[in-house]
ModelCIF file with pLDDT and N, C-alpha, C, O atoms, coordinates in Angstrom:
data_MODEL
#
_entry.id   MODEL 
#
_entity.id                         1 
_entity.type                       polymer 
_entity.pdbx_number_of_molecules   1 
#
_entity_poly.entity_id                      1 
_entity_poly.type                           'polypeptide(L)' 
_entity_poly.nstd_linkage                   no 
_entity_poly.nstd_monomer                   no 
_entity_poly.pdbx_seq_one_letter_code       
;(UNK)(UNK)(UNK)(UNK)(UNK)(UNK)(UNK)(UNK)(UNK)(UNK)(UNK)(UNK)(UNK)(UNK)(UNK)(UNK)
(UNK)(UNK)(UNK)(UNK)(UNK)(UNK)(UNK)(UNK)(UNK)(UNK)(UNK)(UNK)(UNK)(UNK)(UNK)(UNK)
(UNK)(UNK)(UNK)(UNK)(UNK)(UNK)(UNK)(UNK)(UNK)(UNK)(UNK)(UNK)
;
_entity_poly.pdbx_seq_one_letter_code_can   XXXXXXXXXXXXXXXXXXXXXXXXXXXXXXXXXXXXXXXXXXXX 
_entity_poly.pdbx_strand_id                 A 
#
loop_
_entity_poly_seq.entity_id 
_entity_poly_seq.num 
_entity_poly_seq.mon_id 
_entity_poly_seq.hetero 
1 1  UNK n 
1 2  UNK n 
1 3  UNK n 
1 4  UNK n 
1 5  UNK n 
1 6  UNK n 
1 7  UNK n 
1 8  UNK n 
1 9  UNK n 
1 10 UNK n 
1 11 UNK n 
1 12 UNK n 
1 13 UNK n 
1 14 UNK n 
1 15 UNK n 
1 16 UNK n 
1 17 UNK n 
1 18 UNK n 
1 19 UNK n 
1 20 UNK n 
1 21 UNK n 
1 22 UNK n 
1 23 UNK n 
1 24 UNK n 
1 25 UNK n 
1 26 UNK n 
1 27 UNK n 
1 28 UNK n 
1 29 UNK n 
1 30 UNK n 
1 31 UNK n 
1 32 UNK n 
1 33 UNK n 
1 34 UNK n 
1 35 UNK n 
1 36 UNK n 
1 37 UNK n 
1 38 UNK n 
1 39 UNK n 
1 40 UNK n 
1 41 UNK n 
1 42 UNK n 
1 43 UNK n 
1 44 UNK n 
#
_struct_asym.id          A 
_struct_asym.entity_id   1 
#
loop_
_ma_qa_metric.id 
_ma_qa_metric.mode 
_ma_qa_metric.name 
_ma_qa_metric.software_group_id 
_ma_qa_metric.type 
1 global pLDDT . pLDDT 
2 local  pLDDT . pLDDT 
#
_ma_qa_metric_global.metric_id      1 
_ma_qa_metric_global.metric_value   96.73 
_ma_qa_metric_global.model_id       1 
_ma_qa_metric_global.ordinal_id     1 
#
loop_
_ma_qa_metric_local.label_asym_id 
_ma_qa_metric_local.label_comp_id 
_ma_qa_metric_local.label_seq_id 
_ma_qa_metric_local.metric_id 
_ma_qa_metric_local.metric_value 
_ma_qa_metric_local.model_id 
_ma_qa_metric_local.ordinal_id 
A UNK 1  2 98.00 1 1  
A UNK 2  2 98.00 1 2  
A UNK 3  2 98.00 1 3  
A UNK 4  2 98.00 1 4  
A UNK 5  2 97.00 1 5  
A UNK 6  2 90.00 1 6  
A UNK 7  2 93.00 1 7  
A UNK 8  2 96.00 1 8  
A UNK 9  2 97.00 1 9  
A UNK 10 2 98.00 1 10 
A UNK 11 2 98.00 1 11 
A UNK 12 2 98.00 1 12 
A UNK 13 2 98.00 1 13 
A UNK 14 2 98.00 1 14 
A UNK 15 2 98.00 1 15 
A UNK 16 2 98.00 1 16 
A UNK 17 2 97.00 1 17 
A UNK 18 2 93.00 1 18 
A UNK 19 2 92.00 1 19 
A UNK 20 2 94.00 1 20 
A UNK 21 2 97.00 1 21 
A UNK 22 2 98.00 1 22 
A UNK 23 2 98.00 1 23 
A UNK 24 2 98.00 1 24 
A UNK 25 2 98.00 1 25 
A UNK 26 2 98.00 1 26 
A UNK 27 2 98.00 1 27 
A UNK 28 2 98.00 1 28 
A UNK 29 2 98.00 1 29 
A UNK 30 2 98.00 1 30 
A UNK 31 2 98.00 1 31 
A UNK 32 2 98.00 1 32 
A UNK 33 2 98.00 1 33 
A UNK 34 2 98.00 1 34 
A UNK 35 2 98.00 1 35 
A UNK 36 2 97.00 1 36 
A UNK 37 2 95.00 1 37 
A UNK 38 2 93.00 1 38 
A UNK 39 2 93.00 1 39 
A UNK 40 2 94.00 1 40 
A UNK 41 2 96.00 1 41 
A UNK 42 2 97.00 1 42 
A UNK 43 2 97.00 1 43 
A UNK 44 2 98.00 1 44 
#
loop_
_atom_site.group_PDB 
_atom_site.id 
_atom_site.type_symbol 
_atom_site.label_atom_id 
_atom_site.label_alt_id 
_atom_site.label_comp_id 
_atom_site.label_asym_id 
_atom_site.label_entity_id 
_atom_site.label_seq_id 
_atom_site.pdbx_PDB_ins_code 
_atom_site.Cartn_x 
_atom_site.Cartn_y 
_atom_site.Cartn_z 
_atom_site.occupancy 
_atom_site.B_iso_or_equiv 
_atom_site.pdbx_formal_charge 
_atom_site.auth_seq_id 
_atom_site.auth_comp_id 
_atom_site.auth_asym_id 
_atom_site.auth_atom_id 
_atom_site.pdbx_PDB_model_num 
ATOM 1   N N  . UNK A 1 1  ? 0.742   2.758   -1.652 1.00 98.00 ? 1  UNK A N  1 
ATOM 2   C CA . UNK A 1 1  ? 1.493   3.421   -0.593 1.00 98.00 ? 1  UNK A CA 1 
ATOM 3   C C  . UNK A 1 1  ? 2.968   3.083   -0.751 1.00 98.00 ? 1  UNK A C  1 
ATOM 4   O O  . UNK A 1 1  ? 3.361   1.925   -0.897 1.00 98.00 ? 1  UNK A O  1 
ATOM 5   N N  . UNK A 1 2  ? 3.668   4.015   -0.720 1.00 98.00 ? 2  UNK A N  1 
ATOM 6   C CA . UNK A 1 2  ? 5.267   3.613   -1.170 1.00 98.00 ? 2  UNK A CA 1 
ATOM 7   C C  . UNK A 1 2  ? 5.745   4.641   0.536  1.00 98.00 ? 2  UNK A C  1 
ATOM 8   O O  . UNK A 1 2  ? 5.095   5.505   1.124  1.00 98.00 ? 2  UNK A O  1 
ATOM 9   N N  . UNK A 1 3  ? 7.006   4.080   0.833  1.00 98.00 ? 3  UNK A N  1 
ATOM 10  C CA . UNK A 1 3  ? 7.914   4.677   1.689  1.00 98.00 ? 3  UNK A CA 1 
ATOM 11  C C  . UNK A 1 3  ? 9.437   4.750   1.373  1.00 98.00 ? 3  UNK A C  1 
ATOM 12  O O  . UNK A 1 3  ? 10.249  4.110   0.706  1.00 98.00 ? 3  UNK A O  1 
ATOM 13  N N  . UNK A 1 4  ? 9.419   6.230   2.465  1.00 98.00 ? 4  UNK A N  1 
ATOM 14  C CA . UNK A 1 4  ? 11.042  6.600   2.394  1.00 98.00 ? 4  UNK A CA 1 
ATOM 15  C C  . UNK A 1 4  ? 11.475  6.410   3.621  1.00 98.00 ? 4  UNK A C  1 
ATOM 16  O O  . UNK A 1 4  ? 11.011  6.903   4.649  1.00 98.00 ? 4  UNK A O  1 
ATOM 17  N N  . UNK A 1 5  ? 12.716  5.411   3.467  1.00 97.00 ? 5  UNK A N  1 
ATOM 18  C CA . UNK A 1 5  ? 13.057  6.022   5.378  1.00 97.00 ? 5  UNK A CA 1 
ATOM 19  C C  . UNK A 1 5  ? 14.583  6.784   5.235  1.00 97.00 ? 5  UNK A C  1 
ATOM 20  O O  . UNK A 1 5  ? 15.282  6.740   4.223  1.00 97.00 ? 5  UNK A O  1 
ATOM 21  N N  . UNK A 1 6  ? 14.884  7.419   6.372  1.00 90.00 ? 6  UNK A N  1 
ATOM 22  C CA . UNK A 1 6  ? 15.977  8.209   6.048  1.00 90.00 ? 6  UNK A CA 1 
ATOM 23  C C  . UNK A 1 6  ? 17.357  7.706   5.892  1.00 90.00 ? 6  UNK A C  1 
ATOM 24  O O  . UNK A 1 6  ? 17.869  7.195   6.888  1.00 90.00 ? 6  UNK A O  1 
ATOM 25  N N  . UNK A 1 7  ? 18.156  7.782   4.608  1.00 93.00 ? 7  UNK A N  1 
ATOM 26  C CA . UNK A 1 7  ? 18.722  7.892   4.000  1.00 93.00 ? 7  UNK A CA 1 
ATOM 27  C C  . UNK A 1 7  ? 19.055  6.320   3.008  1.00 93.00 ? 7  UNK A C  1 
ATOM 28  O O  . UNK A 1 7  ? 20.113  5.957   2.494  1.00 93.00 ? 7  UNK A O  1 
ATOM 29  N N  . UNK A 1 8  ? 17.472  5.534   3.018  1.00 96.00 ? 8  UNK A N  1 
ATOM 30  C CA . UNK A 1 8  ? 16.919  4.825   1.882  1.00 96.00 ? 8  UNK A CA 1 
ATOM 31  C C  . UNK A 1 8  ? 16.464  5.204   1.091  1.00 96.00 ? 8  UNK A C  1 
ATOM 32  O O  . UNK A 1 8  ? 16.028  6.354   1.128  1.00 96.00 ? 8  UNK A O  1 
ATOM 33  N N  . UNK A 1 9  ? 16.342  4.398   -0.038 1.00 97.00 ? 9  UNK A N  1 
ATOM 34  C CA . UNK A 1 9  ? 15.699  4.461   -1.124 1.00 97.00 ? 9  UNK A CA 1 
ATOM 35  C C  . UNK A 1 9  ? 13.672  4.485   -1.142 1.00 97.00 ? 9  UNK A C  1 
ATOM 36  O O  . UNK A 1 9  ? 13.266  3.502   -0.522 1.00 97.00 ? 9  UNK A O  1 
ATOM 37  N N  . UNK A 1 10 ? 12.858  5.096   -1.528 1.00 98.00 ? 10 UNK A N  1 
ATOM 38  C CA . UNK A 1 10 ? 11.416  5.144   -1.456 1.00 98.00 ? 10 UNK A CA 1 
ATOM 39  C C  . UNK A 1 10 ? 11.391  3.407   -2.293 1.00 98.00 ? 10 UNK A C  1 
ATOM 40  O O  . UNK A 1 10 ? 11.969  2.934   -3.271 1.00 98.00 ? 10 UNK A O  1 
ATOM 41  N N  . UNK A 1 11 ? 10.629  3.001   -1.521 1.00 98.00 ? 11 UNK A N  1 
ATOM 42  C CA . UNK A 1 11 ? 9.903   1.793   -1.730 1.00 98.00 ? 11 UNK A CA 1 
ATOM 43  C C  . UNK A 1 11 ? 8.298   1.272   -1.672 1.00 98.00 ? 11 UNK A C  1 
ATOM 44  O O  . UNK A 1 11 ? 7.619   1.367   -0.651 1.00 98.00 ? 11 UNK A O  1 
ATOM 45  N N  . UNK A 1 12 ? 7.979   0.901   -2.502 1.00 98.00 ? 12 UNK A N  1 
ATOM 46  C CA . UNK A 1 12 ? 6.670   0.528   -2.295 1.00 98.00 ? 12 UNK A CA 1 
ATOM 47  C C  . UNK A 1 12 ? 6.642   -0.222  -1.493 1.00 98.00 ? 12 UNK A C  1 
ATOM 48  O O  . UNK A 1 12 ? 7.613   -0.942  -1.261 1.00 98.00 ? 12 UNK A O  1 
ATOM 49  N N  . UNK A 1 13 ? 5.265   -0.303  -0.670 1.00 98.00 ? 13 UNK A N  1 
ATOM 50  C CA . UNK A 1 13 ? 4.599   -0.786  0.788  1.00 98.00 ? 13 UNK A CA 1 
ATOM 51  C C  . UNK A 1 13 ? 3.592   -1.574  0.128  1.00 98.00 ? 13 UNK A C  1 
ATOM 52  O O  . UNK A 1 13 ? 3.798   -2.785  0.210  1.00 98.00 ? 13 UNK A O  1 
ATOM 53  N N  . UNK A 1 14 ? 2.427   -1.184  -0.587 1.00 98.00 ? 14 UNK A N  1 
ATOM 54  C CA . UNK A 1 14 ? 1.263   -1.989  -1.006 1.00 98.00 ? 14 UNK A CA 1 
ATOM 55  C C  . UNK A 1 14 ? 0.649   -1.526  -2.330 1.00 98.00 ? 14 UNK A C  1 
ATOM 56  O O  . UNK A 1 14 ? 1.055   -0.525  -2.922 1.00 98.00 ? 14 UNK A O  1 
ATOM 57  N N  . UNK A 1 15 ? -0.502  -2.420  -2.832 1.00 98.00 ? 15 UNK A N  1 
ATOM 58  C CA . UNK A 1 15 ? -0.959  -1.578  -3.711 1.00 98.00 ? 15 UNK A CA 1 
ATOM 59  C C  . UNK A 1 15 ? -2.085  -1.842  -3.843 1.00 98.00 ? 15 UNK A C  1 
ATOM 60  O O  . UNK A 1 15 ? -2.529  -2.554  -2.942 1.00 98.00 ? 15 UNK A O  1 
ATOM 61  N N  . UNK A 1 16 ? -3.218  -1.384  -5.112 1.00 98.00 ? 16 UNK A N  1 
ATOM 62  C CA . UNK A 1 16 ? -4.756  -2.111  -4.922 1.00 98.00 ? 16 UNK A CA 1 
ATOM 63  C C  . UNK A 1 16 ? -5.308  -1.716  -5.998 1.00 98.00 ? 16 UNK A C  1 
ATOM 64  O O  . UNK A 1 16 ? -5.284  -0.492  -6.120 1.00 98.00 ? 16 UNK A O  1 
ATOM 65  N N  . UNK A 1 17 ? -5.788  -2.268  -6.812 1.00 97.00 ? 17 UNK A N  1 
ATOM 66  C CA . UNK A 1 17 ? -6.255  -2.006  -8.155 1.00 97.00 ? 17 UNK A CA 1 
ATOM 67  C C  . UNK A 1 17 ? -7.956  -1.610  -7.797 1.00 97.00 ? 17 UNK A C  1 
ATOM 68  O O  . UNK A 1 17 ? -8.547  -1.647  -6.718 1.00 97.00 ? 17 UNK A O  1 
ATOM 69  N N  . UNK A 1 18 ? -8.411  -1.252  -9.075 1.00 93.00 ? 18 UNK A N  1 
ATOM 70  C CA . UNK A 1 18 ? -9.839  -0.335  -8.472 1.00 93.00 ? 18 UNK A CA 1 
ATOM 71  C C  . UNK A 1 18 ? -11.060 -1.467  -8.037 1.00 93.00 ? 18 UNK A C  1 
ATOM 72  O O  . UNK A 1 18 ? -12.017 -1.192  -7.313 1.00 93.00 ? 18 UNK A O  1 
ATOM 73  N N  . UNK A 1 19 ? -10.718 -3.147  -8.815 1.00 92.00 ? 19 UNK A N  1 
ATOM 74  C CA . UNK A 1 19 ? -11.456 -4.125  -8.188 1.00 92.00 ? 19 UNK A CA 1 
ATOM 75  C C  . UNK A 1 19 ? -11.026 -4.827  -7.065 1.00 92.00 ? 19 UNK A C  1 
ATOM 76  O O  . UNK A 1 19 ? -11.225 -6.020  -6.836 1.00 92.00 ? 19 UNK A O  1 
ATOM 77  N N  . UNK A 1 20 ? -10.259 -3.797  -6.186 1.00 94.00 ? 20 UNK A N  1 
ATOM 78  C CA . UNK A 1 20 ? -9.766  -4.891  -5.130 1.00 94.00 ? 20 UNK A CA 1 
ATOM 79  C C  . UNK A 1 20 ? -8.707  -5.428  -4.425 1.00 94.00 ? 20 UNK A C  1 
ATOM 80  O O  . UNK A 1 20 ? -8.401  -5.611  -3.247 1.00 94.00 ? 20 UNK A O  1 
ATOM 81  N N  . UNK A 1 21 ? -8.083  -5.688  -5.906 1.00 97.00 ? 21 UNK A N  1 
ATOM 82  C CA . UNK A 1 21 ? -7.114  -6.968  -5.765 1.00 97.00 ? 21 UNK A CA 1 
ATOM 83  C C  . UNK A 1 21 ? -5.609  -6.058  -5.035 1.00 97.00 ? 21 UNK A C  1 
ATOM 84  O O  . UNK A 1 21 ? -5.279  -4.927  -5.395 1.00 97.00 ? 21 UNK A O  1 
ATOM 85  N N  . UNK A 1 22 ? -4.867  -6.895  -3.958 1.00 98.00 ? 22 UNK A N  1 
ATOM 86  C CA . UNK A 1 22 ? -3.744  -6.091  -3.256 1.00 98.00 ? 22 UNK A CA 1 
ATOM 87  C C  . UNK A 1 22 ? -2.471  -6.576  -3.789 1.00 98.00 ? 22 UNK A C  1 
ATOM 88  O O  . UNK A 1 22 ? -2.450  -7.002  -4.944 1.00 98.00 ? 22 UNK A O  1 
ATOM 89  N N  . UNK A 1 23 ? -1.502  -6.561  -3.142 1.00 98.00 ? 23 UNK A N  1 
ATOM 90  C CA . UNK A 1 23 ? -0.037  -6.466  -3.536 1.00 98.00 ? 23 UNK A CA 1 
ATOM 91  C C  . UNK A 1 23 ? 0.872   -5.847  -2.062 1.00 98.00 ? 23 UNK A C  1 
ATOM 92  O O  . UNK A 1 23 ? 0.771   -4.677  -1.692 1.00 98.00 ? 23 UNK A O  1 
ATOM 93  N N  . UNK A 1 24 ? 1.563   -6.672  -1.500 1.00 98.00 ? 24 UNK A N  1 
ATOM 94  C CA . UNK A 1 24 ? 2.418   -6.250  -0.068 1.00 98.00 ? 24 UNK A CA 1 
ATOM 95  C C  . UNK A 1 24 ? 3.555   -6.645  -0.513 1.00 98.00 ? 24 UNK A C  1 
ATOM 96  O O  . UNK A 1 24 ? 3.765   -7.625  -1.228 1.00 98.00 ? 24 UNK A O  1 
ATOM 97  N N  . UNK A 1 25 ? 4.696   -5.502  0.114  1.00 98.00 ? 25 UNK A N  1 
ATOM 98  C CA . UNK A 1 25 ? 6.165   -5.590  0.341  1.00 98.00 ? 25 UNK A CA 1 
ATOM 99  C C  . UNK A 1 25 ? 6.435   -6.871  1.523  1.00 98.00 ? 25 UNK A C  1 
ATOM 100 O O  . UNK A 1 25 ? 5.928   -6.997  2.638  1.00 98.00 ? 25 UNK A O  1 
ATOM 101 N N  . UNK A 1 26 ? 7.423   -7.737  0.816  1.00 98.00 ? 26 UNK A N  1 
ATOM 102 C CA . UNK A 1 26 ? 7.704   -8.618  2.300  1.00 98.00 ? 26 UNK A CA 1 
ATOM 103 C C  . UNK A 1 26 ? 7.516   -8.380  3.630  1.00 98.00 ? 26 UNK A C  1 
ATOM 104 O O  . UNK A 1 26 ? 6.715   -8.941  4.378  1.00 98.00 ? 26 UNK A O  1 
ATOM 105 N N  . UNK A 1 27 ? 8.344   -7.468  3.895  1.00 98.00 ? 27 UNK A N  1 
ATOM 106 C CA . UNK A 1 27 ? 8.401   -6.620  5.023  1.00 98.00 ? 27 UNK A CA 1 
ATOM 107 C C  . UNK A 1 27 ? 7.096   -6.089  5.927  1.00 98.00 ? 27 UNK A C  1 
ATOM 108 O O  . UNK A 1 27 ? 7.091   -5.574  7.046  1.00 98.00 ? 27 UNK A O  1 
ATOM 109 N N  . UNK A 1 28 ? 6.219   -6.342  5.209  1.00 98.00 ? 28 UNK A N  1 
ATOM 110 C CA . UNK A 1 28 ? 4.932   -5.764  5.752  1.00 98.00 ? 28 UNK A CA 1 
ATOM 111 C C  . UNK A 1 28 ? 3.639   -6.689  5.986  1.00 98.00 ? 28 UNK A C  1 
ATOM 112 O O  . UNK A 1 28 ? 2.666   -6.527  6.723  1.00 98.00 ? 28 UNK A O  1 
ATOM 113 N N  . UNK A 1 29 ? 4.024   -7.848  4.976  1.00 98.00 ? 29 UNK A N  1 
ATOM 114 C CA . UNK A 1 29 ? 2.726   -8.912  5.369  1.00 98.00 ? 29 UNK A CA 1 
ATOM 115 C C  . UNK A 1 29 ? 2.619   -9.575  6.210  1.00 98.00 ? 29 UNK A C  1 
ATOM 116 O O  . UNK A 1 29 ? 3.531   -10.162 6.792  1.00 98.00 ? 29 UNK A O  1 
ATOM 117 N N  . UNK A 1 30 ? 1.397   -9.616  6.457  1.00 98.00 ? 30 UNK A N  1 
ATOM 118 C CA . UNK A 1 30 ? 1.118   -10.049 7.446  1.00 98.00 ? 30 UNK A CA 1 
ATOM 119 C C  . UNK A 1 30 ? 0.429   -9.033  8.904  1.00 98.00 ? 30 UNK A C  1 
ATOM 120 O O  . UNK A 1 30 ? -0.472  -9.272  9.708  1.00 98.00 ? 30 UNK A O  1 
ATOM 121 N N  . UNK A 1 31 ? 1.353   -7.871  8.722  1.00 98.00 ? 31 UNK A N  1 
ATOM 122 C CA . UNK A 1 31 ? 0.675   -6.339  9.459  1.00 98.00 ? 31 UNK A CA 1 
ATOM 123 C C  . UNK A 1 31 ? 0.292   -5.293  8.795  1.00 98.00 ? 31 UNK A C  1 
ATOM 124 O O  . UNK A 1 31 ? -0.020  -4.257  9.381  1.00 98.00 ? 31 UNK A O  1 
ATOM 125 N N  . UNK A 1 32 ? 0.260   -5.416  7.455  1.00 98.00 ? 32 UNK A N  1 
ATOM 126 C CA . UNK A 1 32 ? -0.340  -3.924  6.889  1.00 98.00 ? 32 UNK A CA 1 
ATOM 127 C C  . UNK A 1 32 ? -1.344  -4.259  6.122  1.00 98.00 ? 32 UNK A C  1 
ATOM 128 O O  . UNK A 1 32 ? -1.099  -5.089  5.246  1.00 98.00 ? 32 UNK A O  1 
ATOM 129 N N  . UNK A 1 33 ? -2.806  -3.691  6.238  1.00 98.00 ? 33 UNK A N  1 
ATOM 130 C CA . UNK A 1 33 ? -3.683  -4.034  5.294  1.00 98.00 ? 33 UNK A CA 1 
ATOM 131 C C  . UNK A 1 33 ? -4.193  -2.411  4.326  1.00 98.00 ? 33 UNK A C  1 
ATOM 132 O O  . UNK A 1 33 ? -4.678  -1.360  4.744  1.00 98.00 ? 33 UNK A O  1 
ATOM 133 N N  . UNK A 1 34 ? -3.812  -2.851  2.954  1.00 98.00 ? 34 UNK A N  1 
ATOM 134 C CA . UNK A 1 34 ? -4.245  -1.854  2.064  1.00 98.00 ? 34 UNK A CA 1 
ATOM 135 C C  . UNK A 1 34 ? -5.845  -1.510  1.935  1.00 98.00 ? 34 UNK A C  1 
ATOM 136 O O  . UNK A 1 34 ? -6.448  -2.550  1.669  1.00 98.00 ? 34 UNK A O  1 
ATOM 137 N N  . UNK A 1 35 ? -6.622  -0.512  2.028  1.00 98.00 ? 35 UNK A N  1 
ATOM 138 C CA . UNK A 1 35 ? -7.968  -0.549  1.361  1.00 98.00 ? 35 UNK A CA 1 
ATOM 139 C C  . UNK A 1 35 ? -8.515  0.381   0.658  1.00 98.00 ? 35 UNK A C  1 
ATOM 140 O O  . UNK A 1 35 ? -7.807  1.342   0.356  1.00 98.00 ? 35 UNK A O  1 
ATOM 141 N N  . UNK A 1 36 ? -9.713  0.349   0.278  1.00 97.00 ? 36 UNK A N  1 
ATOM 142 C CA . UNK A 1 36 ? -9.995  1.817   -0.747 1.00 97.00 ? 36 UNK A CA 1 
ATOM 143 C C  . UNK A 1 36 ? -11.219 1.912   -0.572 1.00 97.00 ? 36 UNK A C  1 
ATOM 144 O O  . UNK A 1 36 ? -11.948 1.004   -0.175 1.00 97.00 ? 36 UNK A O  1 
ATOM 145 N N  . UNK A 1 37 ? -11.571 3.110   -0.879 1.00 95.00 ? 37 UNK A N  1 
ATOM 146 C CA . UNK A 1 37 ? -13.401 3.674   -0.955 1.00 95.00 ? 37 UNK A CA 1 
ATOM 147 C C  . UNK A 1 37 ? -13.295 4.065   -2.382 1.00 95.00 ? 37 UNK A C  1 
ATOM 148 O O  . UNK A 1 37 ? -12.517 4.991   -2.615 1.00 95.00 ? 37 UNK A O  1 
ATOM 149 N N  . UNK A 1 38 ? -13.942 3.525   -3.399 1.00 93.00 ? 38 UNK A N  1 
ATOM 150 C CA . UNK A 1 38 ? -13.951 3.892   -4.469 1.00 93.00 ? 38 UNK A CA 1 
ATOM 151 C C  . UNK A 1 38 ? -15.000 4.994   -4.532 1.00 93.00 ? 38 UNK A C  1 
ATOM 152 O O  . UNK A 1 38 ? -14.524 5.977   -5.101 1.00 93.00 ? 38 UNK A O  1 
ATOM 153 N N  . UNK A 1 39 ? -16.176 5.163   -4.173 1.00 93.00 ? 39 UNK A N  1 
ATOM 154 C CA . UNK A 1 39 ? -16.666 6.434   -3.867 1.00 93.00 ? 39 UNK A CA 1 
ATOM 155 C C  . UNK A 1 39 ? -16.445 7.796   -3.405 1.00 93.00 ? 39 UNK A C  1 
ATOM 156 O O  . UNK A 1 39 ? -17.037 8.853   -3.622 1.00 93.00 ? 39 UNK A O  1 
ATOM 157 N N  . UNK A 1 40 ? -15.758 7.582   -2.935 1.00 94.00 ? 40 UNK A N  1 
ATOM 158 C CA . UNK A 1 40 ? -15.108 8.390   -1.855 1.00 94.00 ? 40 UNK A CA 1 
ATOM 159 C C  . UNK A 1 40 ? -13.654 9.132   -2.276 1.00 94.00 ? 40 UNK A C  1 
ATOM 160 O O  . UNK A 1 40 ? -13.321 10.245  -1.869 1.00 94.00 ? 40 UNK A O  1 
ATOM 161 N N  . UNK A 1 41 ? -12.644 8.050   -3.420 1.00 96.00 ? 41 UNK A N  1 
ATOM 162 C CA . UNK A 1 41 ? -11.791 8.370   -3.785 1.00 96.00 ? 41 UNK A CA 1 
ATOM 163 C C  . UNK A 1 41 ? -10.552 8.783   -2.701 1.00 96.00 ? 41 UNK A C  1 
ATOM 164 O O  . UNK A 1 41 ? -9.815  9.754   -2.530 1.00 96.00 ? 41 UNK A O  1 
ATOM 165 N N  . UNK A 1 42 ? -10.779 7.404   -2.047 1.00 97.00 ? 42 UNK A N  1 
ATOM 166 C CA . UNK A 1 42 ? -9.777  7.627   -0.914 1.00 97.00 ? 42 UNK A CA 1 
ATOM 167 C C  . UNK A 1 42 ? -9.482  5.784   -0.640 1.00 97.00 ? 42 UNK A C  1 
ATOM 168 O O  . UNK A 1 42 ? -10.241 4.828   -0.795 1.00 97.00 ? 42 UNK A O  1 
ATOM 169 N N  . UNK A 1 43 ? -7.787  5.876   -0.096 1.00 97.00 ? 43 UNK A N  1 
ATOM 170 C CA . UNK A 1 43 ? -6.952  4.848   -0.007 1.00 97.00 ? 43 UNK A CA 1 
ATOM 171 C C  . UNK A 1 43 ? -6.734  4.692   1.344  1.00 97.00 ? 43 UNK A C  1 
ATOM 172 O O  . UNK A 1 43 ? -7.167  5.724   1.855  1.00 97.00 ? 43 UNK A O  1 
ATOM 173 N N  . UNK A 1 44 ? -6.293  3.956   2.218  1.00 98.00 ? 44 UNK A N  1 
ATOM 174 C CA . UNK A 1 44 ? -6.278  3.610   3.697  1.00 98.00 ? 44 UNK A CA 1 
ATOM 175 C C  . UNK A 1 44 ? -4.772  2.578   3.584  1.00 98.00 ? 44 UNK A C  1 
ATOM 176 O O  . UNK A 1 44 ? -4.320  2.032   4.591  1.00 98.00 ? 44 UNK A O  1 
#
């Protein structure tokens, strides 16, 4: 998940590889949790 806010630069927010494993922007840990349905082929 990456973000833009207006008249910043797009930045990544989180990330999640297909076993799992996450990755958070400073700014966000602690309140944003990344997840995935690998079945499903969908990110949260």
């Amino acid at each position: 998940w990456y973000r833009q806010a207006p008249g910043k630069e797009r930045e990544l927010v989180a990330d999640i590889t297909s076993g799992g494993s996450t990755n958070y922007a400073d700014s966000v840990k602690g309140r944003f949790t990344i997840s995935r349905d690998n079945a499903k082929n969908t990110v949260d």
